[in-house]
C-alpha atoms as a PDB file:
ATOM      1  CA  UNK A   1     150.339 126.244 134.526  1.00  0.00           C
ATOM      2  CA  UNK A   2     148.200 123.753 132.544  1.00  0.00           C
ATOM      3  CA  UNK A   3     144.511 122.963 134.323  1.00  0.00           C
ATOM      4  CA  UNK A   4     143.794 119.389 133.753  1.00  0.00           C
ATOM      5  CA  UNK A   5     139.912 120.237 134.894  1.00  0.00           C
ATOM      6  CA  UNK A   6     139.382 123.087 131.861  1.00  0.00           C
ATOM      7  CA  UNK A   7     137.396 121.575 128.930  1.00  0.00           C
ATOM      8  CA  UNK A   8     139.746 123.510 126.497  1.00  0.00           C
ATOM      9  CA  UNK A   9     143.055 121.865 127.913  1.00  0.00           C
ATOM     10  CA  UNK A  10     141.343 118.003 127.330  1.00  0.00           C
ATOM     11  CA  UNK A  11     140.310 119.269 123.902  1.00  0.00           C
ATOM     12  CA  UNK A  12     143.711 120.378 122.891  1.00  0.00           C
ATOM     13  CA  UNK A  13     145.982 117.660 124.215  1.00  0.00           C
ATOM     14  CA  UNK A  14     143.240 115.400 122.274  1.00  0.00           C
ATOM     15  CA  UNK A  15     143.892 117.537 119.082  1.00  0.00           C
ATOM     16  CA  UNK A  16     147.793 117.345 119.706  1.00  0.00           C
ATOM     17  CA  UNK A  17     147.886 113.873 120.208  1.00  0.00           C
ATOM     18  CA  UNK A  18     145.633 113.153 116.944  1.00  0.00           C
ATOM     19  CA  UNK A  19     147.771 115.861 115.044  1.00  0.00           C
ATOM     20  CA  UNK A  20     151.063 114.327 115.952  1.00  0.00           C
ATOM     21  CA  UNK A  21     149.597 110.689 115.158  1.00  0.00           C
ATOM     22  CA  UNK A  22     148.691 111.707 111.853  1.00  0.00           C
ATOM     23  CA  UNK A  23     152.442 113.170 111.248  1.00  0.00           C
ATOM     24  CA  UNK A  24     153.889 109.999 112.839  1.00  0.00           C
ATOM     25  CA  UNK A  25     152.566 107.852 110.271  1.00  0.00           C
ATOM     26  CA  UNK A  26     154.125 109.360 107.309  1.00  0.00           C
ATOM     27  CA  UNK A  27     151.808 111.909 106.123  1.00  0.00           C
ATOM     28  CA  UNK A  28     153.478 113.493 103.281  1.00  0.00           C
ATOM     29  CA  UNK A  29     150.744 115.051 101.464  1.00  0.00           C
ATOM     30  CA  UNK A  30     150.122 119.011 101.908  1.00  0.00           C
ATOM     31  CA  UNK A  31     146.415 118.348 101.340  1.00  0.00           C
ATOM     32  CA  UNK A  32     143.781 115.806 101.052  1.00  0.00           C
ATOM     33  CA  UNK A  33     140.253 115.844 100.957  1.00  0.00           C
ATOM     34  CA  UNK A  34     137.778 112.555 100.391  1.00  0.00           C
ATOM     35  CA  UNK A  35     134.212 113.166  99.726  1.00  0.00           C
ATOM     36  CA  UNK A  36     132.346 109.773 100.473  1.00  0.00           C
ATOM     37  CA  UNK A  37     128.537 108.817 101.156  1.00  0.00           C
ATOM     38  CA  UNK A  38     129.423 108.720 104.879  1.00  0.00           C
ATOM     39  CA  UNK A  39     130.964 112.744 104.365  1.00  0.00           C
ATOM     40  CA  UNK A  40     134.045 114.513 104.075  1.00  0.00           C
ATOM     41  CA  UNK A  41     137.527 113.545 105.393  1.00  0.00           C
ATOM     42  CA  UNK A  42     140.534 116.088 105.674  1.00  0.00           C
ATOM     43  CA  UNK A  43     143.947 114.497 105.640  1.00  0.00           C
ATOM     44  CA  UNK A  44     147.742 116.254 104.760  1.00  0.00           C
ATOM     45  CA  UNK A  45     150.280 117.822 106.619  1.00  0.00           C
ATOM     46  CA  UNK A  46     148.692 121.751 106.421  1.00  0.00           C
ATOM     47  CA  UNK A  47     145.158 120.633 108.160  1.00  0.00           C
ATOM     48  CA  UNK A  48     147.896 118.290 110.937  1.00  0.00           C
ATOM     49  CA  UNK A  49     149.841 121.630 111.709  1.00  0.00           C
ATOM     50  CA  UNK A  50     146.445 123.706 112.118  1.00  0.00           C
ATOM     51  CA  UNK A  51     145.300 120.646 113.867  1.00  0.00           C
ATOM     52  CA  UNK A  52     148.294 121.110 116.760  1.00  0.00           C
ATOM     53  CA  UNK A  53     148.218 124.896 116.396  1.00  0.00           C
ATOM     54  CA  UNK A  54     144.754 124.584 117.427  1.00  0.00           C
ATOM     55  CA  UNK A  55     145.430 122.197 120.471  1.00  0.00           C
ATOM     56  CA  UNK A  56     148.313 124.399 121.818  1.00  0.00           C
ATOM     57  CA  UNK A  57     146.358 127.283 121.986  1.00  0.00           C
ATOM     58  CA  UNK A  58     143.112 125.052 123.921  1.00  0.00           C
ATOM     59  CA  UNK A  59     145.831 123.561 126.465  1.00  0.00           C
ATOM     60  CA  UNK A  60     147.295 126.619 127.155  1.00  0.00           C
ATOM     61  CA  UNK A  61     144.368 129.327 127.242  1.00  0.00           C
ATOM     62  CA  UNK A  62     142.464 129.797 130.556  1.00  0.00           C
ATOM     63  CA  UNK A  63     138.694 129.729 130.287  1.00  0.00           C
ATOM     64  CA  UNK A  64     136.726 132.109 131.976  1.00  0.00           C
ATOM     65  CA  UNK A  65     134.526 131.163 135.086  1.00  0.00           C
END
């Protein structure tokens, strides 16, 4: 079902695993963004539920050969 080997499926179990991290550790905000001289970090609970949306759909889609 899931292909270990696909790029996609690494990339979204990476994205899950960051996603539910983030969650784990008591984000409550909906939405944060820092703007810093070394750029911009995203932070909240909105860009942690795109975040895993995103990785379910990489594990789960099959690439084309």
């Amino acid at each position: 079902m899931i292909d270990f080997k696909q790029k996609s499926t690494q990339t979204g179990l990476i994205l899950l695993g960051s996603a539910a991290a983030g969650l784990l550790v008591g984000n409550t905000e909906l939405a944060n963004v820092a703007i810093g001289e070394t750029g911009a970090q995203v932070g909240g609970i909105i860009p942690a539920v795109a975040a895993m949306l995103i990785g379910l759909w990489d594990t789960f889609r099959k690439e084309k050969k």
